[in-house]
C-alpha atoms as a PDB file:
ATOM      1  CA  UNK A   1       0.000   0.000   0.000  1.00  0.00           C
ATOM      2  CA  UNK A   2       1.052   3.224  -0.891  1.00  0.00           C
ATOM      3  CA  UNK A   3       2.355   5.901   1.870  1.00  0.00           C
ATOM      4  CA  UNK A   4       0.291   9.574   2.413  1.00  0.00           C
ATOM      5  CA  UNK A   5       1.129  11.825  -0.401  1.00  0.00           C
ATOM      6  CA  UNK A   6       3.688  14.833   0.972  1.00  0.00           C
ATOM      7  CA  UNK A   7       1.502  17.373  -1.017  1.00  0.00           C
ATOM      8  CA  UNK A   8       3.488  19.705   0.350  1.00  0.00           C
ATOM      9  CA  UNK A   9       7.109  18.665  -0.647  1.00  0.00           C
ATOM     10  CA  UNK A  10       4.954  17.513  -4.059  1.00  0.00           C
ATOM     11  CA  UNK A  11       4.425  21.651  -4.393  1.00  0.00           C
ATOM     12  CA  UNK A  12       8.168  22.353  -3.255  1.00  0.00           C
ATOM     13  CA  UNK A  13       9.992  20.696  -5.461  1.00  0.00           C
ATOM     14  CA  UNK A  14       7.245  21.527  -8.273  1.00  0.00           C
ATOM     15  CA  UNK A  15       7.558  25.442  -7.557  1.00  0.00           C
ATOM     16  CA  UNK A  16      11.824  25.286  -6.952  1.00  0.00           C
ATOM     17  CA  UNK A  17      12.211  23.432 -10.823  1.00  0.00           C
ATOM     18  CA  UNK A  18       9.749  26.085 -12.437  1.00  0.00           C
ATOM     19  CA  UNK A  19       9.728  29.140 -10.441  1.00  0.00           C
ATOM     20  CA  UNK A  20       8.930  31.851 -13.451  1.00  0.00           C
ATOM     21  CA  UNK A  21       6.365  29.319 -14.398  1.00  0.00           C
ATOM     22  CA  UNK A  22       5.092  29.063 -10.666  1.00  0.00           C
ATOM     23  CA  UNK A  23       4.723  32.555 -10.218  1.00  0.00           C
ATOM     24  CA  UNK A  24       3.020  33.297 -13.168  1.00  0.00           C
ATOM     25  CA  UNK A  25       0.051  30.672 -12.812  1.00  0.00           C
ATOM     26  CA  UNK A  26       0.174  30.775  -8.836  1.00  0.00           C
ATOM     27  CA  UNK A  27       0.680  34.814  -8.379  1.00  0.00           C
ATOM     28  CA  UNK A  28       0.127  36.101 -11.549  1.00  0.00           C
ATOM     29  CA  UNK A  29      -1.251  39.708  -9.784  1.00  0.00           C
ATOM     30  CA  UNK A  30       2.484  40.160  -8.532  1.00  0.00           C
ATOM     31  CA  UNK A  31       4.516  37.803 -10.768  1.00  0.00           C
ATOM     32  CA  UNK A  32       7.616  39.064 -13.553  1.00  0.00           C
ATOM     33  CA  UNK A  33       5.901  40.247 -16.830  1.00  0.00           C
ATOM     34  CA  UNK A  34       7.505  37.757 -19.478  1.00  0.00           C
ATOM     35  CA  UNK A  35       9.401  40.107 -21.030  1.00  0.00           C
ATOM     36  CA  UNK A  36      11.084  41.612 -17.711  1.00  0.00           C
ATOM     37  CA  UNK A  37      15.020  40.551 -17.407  1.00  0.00           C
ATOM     38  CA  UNK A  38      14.598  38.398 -13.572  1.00  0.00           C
ATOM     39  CA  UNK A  39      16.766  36.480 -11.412  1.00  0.00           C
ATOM     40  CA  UNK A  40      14.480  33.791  -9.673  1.00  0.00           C
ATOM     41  CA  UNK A  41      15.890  31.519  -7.176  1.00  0.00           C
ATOM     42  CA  UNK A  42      14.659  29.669  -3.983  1.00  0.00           C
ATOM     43  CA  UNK A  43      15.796  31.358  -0.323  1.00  0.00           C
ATOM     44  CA  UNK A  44      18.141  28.236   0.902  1.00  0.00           C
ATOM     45  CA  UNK A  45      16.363  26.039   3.224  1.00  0.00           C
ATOM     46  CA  UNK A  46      19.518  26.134   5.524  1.00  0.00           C
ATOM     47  CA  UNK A  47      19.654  29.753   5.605  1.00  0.00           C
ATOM     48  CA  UNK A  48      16.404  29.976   6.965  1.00  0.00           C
ATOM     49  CA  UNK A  49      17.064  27.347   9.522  1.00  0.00           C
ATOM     50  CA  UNK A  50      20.027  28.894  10.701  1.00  0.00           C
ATOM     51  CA  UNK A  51      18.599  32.205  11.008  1.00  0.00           C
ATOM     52  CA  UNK A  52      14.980  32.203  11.977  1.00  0.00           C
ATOM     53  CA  UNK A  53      15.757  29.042  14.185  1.00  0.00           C
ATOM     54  CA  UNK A  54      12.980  27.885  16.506  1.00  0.00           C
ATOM     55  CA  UNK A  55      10.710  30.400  14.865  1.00  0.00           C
ATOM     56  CA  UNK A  56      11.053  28.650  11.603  1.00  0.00           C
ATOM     57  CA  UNK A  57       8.074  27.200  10.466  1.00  0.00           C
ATOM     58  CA  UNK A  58       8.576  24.153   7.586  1.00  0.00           C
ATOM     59  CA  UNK A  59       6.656  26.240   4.674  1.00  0.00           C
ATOM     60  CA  UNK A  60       7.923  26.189   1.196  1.00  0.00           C
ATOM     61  CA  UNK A  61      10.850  27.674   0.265  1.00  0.00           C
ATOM     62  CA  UNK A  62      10.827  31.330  -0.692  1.00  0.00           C
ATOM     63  CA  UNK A  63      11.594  32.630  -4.040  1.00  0.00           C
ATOM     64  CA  UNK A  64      13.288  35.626  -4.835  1.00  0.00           C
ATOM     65  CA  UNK A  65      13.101  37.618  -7.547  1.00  0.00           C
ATOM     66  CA  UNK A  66      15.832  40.318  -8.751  1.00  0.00           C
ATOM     67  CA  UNK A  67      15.500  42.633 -11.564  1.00  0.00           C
ATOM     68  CA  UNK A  68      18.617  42.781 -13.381  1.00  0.00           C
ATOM     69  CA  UNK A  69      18.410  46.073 -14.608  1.00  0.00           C
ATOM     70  CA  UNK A  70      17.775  47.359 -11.029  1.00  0.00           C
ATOM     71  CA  UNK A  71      14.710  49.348 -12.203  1.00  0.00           C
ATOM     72  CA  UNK A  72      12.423  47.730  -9.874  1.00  0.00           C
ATOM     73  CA  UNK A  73      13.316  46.190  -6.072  1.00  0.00           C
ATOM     74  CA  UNK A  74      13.347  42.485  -5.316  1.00  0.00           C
ATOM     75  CA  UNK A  75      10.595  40.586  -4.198  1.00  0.00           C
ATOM     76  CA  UNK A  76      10.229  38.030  -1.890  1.00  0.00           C
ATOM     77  CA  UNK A  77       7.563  35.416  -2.662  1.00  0.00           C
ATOM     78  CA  UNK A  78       6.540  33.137   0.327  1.00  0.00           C
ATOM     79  CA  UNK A  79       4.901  30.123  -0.641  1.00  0.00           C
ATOM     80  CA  UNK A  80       2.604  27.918   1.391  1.00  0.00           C
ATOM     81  CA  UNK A  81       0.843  24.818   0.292  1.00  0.00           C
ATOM     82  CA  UNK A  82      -2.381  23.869   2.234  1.00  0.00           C
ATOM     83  CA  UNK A  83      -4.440  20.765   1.310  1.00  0.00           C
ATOM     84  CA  UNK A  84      -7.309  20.906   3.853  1.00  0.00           C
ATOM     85  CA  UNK A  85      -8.249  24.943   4.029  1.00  0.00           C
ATOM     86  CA  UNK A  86      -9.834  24.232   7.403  1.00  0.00           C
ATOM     87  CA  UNK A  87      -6.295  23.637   9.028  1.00  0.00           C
ATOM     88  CA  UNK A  88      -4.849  27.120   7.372  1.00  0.00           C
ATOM     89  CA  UNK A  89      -3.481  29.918   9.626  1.00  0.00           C
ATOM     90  CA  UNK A  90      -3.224  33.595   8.183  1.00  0.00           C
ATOM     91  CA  UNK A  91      -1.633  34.049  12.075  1.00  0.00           C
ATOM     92  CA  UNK A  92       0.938  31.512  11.108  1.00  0.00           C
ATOM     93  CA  UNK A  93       2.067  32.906   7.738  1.00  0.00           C
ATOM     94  CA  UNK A  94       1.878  36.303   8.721  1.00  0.00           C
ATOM     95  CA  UNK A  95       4.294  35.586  11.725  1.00  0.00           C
ATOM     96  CA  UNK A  96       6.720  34.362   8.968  1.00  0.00           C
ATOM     97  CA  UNK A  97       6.469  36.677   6.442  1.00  0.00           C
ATOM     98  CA  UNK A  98       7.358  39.242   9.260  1.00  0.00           C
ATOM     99  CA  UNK A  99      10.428  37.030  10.303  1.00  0.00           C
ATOM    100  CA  UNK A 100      11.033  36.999   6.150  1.00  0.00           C
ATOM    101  CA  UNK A 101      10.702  40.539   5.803  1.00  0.00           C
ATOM    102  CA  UNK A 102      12.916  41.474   8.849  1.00  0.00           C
ATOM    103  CA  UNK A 103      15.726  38.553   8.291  1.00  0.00           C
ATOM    104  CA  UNK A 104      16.078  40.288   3.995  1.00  0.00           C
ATOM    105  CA  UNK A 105      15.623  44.214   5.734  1.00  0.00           C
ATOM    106  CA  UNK A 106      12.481  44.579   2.790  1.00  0.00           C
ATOM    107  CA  UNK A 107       9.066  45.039   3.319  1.00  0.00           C
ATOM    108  CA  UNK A 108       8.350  43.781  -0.671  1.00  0.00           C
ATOM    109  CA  UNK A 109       6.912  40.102   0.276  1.00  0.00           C
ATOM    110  CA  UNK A 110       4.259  38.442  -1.149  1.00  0.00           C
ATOM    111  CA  UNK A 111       2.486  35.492   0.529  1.00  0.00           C
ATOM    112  CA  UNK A 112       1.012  32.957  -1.888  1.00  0.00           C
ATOM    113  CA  UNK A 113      -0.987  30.401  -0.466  1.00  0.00           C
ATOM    114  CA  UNK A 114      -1.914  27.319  -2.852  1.00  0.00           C
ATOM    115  CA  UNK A 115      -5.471  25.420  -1.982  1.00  0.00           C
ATOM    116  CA  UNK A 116      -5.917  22.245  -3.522  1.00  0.00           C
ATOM    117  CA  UNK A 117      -9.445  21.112  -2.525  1.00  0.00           C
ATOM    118  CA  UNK A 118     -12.500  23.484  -3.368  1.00  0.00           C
ATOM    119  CA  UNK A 119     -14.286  25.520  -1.127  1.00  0.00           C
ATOM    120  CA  UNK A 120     -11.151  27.662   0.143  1.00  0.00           C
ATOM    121  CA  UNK A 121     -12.356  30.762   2.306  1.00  0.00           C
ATOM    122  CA  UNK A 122     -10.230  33.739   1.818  1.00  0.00           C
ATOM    123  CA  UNK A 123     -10.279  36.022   4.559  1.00  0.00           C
ATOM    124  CA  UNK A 124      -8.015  38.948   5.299  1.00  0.00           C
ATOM    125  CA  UNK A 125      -6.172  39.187   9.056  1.00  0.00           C
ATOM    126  CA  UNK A 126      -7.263  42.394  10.847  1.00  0.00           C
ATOM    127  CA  UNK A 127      -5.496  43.018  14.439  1.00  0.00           C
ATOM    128  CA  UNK A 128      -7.959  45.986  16.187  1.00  0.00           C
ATOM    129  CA  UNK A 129     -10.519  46.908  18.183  1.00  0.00           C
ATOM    130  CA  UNK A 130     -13.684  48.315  17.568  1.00  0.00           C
ATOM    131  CA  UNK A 131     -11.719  51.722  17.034  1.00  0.00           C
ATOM    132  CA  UNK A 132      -9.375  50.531  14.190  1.00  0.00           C
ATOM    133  CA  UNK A 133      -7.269  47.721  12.702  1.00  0.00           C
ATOM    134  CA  UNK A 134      -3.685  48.423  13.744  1.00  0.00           C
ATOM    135  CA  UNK A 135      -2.375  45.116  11.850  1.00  0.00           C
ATOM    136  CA  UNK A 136      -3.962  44.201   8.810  1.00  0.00           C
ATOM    137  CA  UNK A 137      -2.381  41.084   6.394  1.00  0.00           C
ATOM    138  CA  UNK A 138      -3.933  39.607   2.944  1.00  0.00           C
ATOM    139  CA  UNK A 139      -2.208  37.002   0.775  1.00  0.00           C
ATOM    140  CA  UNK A 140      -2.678  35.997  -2.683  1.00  0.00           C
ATOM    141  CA  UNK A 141      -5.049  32.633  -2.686  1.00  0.00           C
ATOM    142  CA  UNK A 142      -5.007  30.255  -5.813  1.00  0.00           C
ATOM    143  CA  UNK A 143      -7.812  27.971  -5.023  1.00  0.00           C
ATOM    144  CA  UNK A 144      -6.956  24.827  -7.820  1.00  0.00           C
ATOM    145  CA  UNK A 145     -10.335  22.890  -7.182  1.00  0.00           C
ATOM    146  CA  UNK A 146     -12.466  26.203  -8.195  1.00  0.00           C
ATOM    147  CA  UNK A 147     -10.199  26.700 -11.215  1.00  0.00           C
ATOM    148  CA  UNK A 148     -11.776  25.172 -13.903  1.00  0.00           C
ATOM    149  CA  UNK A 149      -9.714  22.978 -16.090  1.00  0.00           C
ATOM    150  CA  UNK A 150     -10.654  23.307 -19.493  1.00  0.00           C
ATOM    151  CA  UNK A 151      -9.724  27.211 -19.152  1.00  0.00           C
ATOM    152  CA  UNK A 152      -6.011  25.770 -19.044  1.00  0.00           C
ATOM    153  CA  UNK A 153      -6.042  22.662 -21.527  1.00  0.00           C
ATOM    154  CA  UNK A 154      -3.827  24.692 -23.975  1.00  0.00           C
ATOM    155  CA  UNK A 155      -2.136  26.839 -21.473  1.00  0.00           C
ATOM    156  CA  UNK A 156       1.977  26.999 -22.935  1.00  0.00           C
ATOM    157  CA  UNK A 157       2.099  27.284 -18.713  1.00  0.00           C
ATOM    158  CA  UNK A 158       4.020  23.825 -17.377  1.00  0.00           C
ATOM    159  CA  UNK A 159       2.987  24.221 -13.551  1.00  0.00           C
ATOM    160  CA  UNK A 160      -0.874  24.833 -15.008  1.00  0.00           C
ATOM    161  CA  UNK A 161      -0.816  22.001 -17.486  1.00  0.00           C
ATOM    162  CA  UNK A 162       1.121  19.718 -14.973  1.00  0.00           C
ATOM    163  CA  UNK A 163      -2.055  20.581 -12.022  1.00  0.00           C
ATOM    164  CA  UNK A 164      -4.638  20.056 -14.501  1.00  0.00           C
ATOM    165  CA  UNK A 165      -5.726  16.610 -12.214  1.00  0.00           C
ATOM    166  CA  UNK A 166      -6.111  18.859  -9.222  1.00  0.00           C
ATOM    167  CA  UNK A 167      -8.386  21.631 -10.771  1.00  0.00           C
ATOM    168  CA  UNK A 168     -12.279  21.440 -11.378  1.00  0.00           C
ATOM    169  CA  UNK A 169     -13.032  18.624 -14.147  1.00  0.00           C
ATOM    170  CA  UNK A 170     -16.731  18.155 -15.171  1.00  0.00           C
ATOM    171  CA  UNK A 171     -18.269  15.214 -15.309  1.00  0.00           C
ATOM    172  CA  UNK A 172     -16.767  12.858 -18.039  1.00  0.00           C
ATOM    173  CA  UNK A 173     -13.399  15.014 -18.597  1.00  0.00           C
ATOM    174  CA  UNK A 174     -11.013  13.103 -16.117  1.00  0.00           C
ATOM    175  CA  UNK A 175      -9.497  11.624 -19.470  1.00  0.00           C
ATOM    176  CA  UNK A 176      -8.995  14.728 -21.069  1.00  0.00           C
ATOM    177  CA  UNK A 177      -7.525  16.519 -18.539  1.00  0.00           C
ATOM    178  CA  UNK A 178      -4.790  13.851 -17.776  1.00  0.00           C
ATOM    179  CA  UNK A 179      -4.114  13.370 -21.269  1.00  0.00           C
ATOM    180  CA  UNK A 180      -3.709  17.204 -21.547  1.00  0.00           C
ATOM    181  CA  UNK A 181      -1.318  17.289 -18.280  1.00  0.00           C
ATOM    182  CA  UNK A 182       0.499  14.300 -19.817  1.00  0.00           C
ATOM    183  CA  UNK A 183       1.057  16.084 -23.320  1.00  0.00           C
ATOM    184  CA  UNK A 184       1.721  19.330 -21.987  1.00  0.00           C
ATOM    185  CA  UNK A 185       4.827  17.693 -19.911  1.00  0.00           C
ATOM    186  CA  UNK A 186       5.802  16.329 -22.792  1.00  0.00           C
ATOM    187  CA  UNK A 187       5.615  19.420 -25.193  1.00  0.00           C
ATOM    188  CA  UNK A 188       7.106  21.571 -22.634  1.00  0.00           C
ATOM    189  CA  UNK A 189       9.937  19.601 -21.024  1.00  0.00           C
ATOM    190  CA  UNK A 190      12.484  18.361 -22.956  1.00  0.00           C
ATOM    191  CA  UNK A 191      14.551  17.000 -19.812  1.00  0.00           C
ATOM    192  CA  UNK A 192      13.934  12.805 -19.586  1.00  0.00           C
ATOM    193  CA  UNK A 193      14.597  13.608 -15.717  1.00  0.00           C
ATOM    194  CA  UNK A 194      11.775  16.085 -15.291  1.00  0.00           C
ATOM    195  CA  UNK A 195       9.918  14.317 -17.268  1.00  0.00           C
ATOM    196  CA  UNK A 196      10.277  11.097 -14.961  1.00  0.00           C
ATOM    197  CA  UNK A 197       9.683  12.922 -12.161  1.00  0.00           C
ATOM    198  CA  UNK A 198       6.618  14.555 -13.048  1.00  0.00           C
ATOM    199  CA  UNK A 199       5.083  11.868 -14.780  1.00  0.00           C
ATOM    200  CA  UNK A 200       4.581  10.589 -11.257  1.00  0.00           C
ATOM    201  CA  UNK A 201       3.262  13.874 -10.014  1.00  0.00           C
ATOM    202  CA  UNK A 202       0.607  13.857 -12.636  1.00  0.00           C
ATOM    203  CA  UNK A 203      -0.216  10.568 -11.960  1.00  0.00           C
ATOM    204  CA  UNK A 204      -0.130  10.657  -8.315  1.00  0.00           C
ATOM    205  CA  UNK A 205      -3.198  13.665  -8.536  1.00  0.00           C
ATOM    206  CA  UNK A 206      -5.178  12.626 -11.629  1.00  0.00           C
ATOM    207  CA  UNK A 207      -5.443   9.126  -9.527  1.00  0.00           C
ATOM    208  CA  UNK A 208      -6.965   6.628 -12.755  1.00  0.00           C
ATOM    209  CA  UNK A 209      -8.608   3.643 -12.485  1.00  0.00           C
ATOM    210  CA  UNK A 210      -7.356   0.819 -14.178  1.00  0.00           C
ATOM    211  CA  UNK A 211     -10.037   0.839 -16.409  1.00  0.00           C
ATOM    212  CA  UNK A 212      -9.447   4.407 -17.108  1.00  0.00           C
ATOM    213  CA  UNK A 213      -5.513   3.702 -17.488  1.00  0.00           C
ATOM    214  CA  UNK A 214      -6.825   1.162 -20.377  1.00  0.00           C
ATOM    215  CA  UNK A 215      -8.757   3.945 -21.877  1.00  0.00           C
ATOM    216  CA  UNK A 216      -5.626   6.120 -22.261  1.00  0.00           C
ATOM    217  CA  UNK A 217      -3.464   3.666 -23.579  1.00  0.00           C
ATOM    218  CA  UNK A 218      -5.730   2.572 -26.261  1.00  0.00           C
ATOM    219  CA  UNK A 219      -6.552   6.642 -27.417  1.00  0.00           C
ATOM    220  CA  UNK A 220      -3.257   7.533 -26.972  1.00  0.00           C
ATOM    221  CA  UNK A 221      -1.137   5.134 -27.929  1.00  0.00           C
ATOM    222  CA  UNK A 222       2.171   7.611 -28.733  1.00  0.00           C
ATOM    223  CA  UNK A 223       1.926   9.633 -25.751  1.00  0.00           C
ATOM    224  CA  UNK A 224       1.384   5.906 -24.104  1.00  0.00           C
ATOM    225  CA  UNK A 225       4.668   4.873 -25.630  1.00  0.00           C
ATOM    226  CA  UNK A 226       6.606   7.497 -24.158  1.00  0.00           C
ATOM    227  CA  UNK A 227       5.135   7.556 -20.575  1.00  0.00           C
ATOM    228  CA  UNK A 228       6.646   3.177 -20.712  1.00  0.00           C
ATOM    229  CA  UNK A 229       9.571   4.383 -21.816  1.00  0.00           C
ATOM    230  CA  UNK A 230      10.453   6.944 -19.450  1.00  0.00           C
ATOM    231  CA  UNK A 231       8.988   4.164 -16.786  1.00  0.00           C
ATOM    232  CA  UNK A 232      11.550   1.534 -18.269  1.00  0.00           C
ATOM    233  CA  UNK A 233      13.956   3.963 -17.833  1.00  0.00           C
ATOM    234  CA  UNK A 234      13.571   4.457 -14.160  1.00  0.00           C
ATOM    235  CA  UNK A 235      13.291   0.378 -13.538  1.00  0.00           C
ATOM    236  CA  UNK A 236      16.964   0.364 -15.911  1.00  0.00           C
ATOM    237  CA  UNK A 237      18.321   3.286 -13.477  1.00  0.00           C
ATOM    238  CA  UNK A 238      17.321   1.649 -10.414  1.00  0.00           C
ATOM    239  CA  UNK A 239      14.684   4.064  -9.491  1.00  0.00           C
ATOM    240  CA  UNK A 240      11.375   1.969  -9.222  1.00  0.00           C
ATOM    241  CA  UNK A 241       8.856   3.428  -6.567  1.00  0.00           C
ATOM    242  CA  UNK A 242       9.665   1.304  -3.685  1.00  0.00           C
ATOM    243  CA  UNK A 243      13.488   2.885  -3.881  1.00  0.00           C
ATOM    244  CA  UNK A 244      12.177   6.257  -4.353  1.00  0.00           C
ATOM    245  CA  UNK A 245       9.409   5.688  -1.484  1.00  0.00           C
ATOM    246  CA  UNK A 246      12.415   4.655   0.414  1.00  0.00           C
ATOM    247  CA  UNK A 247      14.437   7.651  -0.079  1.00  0.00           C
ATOM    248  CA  UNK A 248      11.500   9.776   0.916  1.00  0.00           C
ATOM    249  CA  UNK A 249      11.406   8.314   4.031  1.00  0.00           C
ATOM    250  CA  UNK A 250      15.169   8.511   4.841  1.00  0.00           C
ATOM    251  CA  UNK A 251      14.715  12.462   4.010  1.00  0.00           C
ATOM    252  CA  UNK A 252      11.664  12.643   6.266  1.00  0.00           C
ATOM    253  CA  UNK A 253      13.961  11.013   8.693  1.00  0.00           C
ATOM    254  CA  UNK A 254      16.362  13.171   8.476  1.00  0.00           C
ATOM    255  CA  UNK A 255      14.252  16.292   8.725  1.00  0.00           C
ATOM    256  CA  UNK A 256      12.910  14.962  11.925  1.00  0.00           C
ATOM    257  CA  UNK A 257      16.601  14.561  13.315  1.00  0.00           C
ATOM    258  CA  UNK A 258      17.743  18.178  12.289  1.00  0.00           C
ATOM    259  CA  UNK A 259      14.191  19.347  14.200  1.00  0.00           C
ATOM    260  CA  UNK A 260      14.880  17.333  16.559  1.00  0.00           C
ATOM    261  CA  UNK A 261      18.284  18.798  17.109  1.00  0.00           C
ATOM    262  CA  UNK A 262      17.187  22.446  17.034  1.00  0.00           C
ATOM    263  CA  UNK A 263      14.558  22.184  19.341  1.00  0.00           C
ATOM    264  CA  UNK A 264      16.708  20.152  21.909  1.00  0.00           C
ATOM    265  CA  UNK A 265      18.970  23.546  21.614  1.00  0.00           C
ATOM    266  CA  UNK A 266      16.295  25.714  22.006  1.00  0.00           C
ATOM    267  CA  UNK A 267      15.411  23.977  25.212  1.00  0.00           C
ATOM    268  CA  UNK A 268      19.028  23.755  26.417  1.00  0.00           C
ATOM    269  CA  UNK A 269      19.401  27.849  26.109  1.00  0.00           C
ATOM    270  CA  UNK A 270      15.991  28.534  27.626  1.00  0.00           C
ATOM    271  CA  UNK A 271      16.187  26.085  30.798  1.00  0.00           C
ATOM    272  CA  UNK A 272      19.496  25.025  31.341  1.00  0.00           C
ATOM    273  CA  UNK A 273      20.324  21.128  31.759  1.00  0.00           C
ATOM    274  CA  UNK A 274      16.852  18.960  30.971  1.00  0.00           C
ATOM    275  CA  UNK A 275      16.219  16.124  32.721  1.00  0.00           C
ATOM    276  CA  UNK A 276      16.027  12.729  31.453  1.00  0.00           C
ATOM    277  CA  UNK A 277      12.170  12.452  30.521  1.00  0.00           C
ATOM    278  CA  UNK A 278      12.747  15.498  28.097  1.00  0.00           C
ATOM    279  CA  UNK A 279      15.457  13.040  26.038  1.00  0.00           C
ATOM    280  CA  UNK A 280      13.338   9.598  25.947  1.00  0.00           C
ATOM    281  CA  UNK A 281      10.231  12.205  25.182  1.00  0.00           C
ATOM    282  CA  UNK A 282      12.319  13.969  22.089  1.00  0.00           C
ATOM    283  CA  UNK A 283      13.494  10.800  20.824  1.00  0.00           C
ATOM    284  CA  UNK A 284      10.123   8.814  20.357  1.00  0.00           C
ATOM    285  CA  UNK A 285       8.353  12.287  18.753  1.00  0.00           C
ATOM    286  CA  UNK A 286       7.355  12.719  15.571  1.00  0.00           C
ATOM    287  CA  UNK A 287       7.614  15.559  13.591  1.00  0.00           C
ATOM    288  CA  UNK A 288       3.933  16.906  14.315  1.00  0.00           C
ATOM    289  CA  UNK A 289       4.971  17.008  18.119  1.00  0.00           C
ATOM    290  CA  UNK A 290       8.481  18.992  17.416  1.00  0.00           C
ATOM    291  CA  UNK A 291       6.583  21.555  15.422  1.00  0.00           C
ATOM    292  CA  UNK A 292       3.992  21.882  18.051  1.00  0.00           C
ATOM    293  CA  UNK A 293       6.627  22.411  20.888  1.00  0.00           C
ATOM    294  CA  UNK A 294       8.754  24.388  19.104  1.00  0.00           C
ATOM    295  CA  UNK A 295       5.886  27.183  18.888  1.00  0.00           C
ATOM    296  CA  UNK A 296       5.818  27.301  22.371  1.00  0.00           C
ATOM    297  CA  UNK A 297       9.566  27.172  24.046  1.00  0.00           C
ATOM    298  CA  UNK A 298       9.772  30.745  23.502  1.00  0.00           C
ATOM    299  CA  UNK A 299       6.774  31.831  25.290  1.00  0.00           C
ATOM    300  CA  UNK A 300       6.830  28.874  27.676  1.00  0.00           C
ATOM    301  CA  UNK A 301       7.498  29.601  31.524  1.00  0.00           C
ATOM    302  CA  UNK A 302       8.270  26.254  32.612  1.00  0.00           C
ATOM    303  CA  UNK A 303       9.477  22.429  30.660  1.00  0.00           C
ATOM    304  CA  UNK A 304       5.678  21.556  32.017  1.00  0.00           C
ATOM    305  CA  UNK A 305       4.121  24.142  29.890  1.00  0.00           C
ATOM    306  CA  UNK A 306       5.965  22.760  26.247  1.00  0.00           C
ATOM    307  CA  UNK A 307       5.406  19.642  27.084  1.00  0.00           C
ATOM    308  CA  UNK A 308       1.797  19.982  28.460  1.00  0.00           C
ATOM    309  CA  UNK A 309       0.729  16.619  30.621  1.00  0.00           C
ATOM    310  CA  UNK A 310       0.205  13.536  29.256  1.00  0.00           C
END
């Protein structure tokens, strides 16, 4: 059986390989103008662990974008992937677009927030009283289950052709879509890696039946063609899912460690030597429980209080 999809390193990596293309289908409001002469690159990871530290909070990596002519400032775009809109925080991404905004010394950031189910309620964050807001924060919401899907069928746009399983199909159109995902990919990246590697992404979201994978096959027997090739070229390379489903889990691992490491820190520098129970209790979390007591050492009085009693 299958592990839980990691929609949101699925969106990282996605938005890191095509970050022009990401901006322009994801923040189009804010995003380069085609012509315009851009640097875009992804803040380092490390950087922002190392400098934010127990106020970092696992989001996707920023991009930044630098006009080379110098005629406009750079932006920084902050990214956040959300797959169930009920568990978003606007109090969470504003506190690290403020940490972004401070750590760069610019107050040109612009959060983008990515929905993938339908139904996502965009509300702006207004700090007040009845008197007046004295903190107000909006972000830039692409909602992909509202977006309808045939709008984009054509769309020269890799990241929109690529999501075309995750936006709103009518009834009947699951095959079209998918075969318009798959093509696009195909027209649009001429890289056998990318191509590998977003085969699976497509697949992952569009989700076929077998019957349906029949379907394709026999109308699209080219495209078909190409999708076993690049398949028989990952069994060849030694990259078949259950080695690639393993190396997901030794990053995950890994991840946990290095939050497991910072918050350990953290704990050191606020209370001094921590007793044994904090150890066994560090060691057997998982990566849900580091994030949630690493958002309160720093306002935390006592061990008792980030722990809370079990």
């Amino acid at each position: 059986m299958a592990g839980p999809i990691s929609h949101d390193q699925n969106f990282k990596n996605l938005i890191v390989d095509y970050p022009r293309e990401a901006l322009a289908f994801f923040a189009p409001e804010e995003a380069p103008r085609p012509a315009d002469a851009v640097r875009i690159v992804p803040v380092r990871e490390e950087q922002l662990q190392e400098r934010l530290g127990g106020r970092y909070r696992r989001l996707d990596v920023p991009l930044l974008a630098e006009w080379e002519d110098g005629t406009r400032q750079a932006i920084l775009f902050a990214f956040e992937e959300e797959s169930d809109s009920q568990r978003f925080s606007p109090h969470r991404l504003a506190h690290y677009c403020l940490d972004l905004a401070e750590m760069f010394g610019t107050r040109r950031v612009v959060p983008v927030v990515v929905f993938l189910r339908t139904g996502a309620v965009r509300a702006t964050l207004a700090l007040g009283t009845g008197r007046r807001d004295y903190l107000r924060f909006d972000y830039l919401a692409c909602a992909l289950g509202d977006m309808p899907a045939g709008d984009w069928l054509d769309s020269d746009n890799l990241v929109a052709r690529i999501n075309l399983p995750n936006m709103q199909i009518q009834a009947g159109n699951r095959m079209t879509a998918y075969a318009s995902a798959v093509r696009g990919l195909l027209n649009l990246e001429p890289d056998p890696n990318q191509r590998e590697n977003y085969v699976d992404f497509i697949d992952i979201y569009a989700d076929l039946s077998d019957n349906e994978r029949r379907s394709y096959r026999e109308q699209h027997p080219e495209e078909s063609k190409v999708i076993a090739g690049l398949n028989q070229r990952a069994r060849d390379e030694g990259r078949q899912e259950g080695m690639r489903r393993g190396r997901r889990e030794g990053m995950q691992l890994g991840r946990i460690e290095g939050e497991r490491a910072v918050l350990e820190r953290l704990l050191r520098r606020r209370f001094g030597t921590l007793p044994p129970m904090v150890g066994a209790r560090l060691g057997s979390a998982s990566a849900t429980d580091l994030e949630a007591w690493a958002d309160k050492v720093l306002d935390a009085a006592t061990l008792e209080e980030v722990f809370g009693h079990r």
